[in-house]
C-alpha atoms as a PDB file:
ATOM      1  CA  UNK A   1    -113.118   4.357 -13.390  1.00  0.00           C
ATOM      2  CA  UNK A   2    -112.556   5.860 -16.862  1.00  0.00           C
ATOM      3  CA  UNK A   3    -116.057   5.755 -17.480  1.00  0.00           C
ATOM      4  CA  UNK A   4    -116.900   7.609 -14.135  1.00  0.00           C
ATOM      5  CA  UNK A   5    -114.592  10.404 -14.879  1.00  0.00           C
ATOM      6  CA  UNK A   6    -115.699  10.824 -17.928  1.00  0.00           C
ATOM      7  CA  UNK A   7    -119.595  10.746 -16.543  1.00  0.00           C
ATOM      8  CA  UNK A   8    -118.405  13.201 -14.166  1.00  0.00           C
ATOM      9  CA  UNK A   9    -116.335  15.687 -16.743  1.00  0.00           C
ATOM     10  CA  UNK A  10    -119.819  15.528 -19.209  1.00  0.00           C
ATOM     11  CA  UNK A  11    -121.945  16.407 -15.969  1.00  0.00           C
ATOM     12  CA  UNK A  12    -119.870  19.334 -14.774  1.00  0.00           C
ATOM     13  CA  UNK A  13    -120.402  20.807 -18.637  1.00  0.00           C
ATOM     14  CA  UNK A  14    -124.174  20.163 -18.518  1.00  0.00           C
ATOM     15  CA  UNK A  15    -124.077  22.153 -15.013  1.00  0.00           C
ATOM     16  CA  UNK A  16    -122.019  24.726 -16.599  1.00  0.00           C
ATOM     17  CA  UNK A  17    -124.626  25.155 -18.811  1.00  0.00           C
ATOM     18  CA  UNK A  18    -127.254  25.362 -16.610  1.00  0.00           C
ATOM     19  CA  UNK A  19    -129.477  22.542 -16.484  1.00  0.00           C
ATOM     20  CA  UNK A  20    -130.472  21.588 -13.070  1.00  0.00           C
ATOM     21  CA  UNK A  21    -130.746  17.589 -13.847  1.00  0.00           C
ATOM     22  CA  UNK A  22    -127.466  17.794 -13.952  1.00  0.00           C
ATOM     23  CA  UNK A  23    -126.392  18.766 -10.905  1.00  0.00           C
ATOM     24  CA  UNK A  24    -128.657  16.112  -9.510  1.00  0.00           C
ATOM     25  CA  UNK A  25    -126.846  13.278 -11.438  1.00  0.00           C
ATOM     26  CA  UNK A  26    -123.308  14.785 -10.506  1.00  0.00           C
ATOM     27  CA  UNK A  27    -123.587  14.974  -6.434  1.00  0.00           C
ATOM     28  CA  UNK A  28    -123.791  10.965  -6.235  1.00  0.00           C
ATOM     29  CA  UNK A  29    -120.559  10.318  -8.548  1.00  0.00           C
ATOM     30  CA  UNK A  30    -118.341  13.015  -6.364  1.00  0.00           C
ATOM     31  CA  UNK A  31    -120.467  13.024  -2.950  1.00  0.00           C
ATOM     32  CA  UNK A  32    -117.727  10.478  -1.570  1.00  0.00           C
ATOM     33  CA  UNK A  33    -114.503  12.005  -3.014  1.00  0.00           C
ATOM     34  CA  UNK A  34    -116.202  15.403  -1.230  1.00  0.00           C
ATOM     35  CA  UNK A  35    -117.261  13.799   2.117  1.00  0.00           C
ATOM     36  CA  UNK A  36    -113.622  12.613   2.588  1.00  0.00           C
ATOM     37  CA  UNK A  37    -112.303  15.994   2.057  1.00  0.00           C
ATOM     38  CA  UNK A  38    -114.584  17.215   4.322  1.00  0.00           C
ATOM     39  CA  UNK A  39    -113.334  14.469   7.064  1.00  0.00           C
ATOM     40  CA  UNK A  40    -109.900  15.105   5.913  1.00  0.00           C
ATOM     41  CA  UNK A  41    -110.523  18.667   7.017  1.00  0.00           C
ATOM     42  CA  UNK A  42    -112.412  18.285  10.092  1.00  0.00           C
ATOM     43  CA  UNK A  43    -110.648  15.585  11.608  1.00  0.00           C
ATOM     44  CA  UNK A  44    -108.232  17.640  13.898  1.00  0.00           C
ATOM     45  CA  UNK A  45    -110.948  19.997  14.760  1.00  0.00           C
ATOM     46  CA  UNK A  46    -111.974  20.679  18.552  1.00  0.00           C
ATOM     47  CA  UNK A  47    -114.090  17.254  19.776  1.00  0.00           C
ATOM     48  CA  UNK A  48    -117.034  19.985  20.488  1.00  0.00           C
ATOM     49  CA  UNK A  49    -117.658  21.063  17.146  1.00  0.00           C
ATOM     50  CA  UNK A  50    -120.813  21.347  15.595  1.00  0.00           C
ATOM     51  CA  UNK A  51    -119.623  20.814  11.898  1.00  0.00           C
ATOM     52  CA  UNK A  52    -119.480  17.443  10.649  1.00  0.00           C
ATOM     53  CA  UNK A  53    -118.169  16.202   6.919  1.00  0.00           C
ATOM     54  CA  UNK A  54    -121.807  16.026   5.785  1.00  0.00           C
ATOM     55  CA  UNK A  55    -122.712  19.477   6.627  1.00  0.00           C
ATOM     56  CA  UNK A  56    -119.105  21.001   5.072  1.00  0.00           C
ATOM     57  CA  UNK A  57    -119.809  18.889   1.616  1.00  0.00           C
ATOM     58  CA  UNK A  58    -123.641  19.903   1.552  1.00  0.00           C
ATOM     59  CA  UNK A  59    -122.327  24.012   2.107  1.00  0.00           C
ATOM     60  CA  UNK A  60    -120.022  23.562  -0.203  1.00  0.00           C
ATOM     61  CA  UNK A  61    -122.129  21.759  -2.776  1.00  0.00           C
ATOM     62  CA  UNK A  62    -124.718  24.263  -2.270  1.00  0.00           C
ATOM     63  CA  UNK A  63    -121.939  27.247  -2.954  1.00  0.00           C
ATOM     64  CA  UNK A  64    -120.695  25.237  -5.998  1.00  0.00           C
ATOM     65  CA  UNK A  65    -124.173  24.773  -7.784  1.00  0.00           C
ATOM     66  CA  UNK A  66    -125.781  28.078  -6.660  1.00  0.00           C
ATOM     67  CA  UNK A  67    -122.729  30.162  -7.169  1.00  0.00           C
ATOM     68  CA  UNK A  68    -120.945  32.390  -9.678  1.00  0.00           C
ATOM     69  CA  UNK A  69    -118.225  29.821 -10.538  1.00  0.00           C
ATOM     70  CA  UNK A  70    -119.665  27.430 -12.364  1.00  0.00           C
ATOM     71  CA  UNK A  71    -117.407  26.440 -15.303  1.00  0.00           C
ATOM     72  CA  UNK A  72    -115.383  23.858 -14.605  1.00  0.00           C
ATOM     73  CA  UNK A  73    -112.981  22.558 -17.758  1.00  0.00           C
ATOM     74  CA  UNK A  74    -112.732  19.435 -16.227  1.00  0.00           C
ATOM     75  CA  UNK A  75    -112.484  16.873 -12.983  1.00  0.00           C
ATOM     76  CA  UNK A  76    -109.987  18.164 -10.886  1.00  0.00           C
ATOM     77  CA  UNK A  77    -110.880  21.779 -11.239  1.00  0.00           C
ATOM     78  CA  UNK A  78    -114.173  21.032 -10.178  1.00  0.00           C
ATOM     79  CA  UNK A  79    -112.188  19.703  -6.926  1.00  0.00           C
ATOM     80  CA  UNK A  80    -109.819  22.389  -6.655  1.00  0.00           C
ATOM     81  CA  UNK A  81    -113.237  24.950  -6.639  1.00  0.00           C
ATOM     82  CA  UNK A  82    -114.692  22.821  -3.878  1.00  0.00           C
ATOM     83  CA  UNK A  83    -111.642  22.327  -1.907  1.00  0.00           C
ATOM     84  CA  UNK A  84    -111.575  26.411  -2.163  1.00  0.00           C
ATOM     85  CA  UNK A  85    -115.593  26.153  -1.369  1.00  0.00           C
ATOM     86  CA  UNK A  86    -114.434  24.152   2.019  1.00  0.00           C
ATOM     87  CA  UNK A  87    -111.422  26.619   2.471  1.00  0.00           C
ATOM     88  CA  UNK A  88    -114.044  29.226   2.519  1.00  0.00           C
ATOM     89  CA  UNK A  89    -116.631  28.055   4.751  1.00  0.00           C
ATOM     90  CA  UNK A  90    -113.771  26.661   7.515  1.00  0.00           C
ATOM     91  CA  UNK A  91    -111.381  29.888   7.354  1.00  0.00           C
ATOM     92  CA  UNK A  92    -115.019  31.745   7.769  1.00  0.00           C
ATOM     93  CA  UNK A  93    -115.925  29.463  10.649  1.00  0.00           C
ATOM     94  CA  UNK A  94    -112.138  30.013  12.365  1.00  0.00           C
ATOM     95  CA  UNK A  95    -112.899  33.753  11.885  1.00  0.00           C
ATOM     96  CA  UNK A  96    -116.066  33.395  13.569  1.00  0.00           C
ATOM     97  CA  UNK A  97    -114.909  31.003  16.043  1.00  0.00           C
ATOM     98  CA  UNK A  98    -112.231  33.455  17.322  1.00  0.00           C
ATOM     99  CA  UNK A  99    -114.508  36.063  16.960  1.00  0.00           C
ATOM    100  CA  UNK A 100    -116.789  34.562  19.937  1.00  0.00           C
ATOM    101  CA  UNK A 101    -113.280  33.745  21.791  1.00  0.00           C
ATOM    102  CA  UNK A 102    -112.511  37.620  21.945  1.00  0.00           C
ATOM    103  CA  UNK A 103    -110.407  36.561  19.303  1.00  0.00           C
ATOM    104  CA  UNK A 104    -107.476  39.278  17.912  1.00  0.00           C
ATOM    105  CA  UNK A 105    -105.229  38.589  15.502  1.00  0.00           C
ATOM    106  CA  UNK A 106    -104.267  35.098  15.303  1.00  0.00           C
ATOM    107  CA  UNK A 107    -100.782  33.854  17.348  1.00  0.00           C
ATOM    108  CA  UNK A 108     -97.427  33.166  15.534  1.00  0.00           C
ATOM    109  CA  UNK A 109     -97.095  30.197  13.781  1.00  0.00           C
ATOM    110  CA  UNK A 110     -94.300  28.282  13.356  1.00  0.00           C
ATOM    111  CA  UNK A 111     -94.292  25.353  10.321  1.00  0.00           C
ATOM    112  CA  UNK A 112     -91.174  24.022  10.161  1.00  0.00           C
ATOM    113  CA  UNK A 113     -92.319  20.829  10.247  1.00  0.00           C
ATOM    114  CA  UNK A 114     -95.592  21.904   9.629  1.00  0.00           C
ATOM    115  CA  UNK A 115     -97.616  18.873   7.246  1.00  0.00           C
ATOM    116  CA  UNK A 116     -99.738  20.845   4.763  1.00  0.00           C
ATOM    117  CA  UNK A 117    -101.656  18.205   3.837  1.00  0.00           C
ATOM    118  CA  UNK A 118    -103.124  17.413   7.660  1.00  0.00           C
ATOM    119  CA  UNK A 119    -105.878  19.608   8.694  1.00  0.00           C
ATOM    120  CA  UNK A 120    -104.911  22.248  11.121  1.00  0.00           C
ATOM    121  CA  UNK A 121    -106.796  23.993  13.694  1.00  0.00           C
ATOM    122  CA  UNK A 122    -108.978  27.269  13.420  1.00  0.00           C
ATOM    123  CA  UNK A 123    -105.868  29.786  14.259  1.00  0.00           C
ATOM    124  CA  UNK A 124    -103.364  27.779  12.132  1.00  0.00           C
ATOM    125  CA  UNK A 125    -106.412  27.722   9.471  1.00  0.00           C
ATOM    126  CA  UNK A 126    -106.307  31.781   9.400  1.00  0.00           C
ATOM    127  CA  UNK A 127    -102.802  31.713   8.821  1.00  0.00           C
ATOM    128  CA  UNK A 128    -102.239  29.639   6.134  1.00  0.00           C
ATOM    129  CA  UNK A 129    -105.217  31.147   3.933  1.00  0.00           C
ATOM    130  CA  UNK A 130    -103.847  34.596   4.652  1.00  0.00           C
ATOM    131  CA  UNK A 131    -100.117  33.182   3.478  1.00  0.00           C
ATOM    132  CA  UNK A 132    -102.308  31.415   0.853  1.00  0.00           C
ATOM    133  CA  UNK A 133    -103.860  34.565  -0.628  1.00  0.00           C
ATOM    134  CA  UNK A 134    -101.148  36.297  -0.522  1.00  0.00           C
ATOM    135  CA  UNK A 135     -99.421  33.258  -2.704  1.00  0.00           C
ATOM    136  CA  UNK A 136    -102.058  33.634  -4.893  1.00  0.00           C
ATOM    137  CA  UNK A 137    -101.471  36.909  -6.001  1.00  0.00           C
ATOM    138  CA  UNK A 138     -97.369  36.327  -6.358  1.00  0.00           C
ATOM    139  CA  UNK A 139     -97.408  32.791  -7.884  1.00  0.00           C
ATOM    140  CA  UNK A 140    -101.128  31.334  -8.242  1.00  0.00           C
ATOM    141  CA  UNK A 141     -98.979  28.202 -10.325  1.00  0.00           C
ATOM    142  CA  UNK A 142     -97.457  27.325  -6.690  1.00  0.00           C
ATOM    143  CA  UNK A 143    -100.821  28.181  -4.509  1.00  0.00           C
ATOM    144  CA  UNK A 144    -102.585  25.853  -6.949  1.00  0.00           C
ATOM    145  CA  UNK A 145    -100.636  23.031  -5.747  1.00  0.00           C
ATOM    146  CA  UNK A 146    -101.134  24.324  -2.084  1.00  0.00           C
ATOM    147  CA  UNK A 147    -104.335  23.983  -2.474  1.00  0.00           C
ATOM    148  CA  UNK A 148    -104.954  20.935  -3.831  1.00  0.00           C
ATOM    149  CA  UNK A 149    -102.654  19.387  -1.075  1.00  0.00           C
ATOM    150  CA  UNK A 150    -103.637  20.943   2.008  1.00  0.00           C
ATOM    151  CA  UNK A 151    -106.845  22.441   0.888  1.00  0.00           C
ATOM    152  CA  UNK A 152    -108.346  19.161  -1.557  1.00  0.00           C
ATOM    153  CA  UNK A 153    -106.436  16.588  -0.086  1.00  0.00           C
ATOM    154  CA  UNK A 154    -104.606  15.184  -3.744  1.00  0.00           C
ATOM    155  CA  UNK A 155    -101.527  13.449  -3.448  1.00  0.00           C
ATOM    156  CA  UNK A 156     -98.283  14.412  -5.598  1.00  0.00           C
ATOM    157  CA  UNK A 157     -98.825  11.803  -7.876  1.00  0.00           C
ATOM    158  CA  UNK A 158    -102.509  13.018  -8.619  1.00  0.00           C
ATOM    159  CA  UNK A 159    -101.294  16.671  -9.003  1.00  0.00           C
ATOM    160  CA  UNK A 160     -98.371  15.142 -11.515  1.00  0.00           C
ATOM    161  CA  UNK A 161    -100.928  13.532 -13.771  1.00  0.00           C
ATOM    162  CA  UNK A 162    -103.406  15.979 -13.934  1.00  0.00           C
ATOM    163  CA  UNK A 163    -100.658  18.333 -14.913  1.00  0.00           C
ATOM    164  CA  UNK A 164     -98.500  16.168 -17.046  1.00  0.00           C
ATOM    165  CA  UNK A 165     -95.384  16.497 -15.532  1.00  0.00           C
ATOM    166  CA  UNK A 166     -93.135  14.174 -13.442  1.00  0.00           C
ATOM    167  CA  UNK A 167     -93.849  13.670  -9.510  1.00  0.00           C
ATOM    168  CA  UNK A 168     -90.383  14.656  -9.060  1.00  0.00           C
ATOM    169  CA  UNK A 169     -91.378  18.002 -10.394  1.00  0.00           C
ATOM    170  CA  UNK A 170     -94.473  18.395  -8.100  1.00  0.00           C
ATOM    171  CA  UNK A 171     -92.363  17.359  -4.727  1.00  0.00           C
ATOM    172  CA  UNK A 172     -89.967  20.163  -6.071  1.00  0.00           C
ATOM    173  CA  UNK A 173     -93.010  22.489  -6.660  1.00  0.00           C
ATOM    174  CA  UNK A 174     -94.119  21.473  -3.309  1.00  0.00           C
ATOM    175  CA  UNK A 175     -90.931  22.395  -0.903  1.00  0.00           C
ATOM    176  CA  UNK A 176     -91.094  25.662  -3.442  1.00  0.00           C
ATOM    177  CA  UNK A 177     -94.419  26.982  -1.947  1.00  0.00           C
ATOM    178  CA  UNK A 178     -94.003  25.543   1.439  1.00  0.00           C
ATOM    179  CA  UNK A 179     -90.774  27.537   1.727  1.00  0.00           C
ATOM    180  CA  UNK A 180     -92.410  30.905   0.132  1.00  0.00           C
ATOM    181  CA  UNK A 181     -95.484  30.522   2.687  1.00  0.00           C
ATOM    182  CA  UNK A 182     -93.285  30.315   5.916  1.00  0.00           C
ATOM    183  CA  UNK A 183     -91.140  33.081   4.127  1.00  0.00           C
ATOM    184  CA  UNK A 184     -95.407  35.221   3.859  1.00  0.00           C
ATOM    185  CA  UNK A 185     -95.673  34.262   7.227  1.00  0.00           C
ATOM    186  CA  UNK A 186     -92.338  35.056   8.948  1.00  0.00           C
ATOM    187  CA  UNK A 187     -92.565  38.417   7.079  1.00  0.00           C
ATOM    188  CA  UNK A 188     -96.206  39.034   8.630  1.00  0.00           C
ATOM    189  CA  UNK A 189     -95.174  38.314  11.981  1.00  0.00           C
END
């Protein structure tokens, strides 16, 4: 597995530097880590959509090789910038979704309870990224770890390593955005 990472981190520089080959070599060593975000995302959504894993990772792997972002110091910020690829295209899809519904602003939400890390549907979608942005801009340490929960699908223990801290210290992290988002989304209400 060492050996795959480290295939993956020297294929996300030669990307970042702009040779095409590479981005060849690179889909097959993350297409399956992708495709089960994608799932992970799509699971709860209505039985009649259209979207399906393989179409979210091929949008977002089209947004992440064709786009402006394309520097990525190492594995998991490469995930984080596809988990906010996927955030993208699904909070654009709610939008649009809602749009076609005669849509409006989207309902109150209540998350007590609420698991970030299960995919939510298209209203509940729109709420958290607007919470979400707005966490960004106050504390982008704390929305970093709300996305790669809810939005990438890592597990405290993977956001502990990659940051070099303690679980403990993630979990505490965690409760610490959860509470500021329902205190961005009480206060937009």
């Amino acid at each position: 597995m060492s050996g795959r990472m480290n295939d993956v981190t020297l294929l996300l520089e030669a990307v970042e530097r702009g040779e095409g080959i590479a981005s060849e070599e690179l889909l097959p060593l993350v297409y399956d880590e992708l495709r089960r975000l994608a799932a992970i995302h799509l699971a709860d959504e209505d039985t009649r959509q259209t979207l399906q894993p393989t179409a979210l990772v091929h949008e977002a792997w089209h947004r992440l090789v064709k786009g402006e972002e394309r520097t990525w110091s190492n594995r998991q910020h490469f995930f984080r910038v596809a988990a906010r690829a996927m955030r993208r295209i699904l909070v654009d899809r709610a939008r649009h979704k809602i749009s076609l519904k005669g849509g409006g602003r989207a309902k109150h939400l209540n998350i007590e309870g609420l698991d970030f890390s299960a995919p939510e549907p298209d209203e509940r979608i729109l709420i958290i990224d607007e919470a979400l942005t707005r966490l960004e801009i106050d504390d982008p340490d704390h929305a970093r770890i709300v996305t790669l929960k809810f939005f990438a699908g890592f597990t405290n223990k993977q956001i502990a390593e990659a940051h070099g801290v303690t679980e403990r210290t993630i979990e505490r992290q965690w409760a610490y955005a959860k509470a500021c988002l329902l205190k961005i989304i009480e206060s937009s209400s």
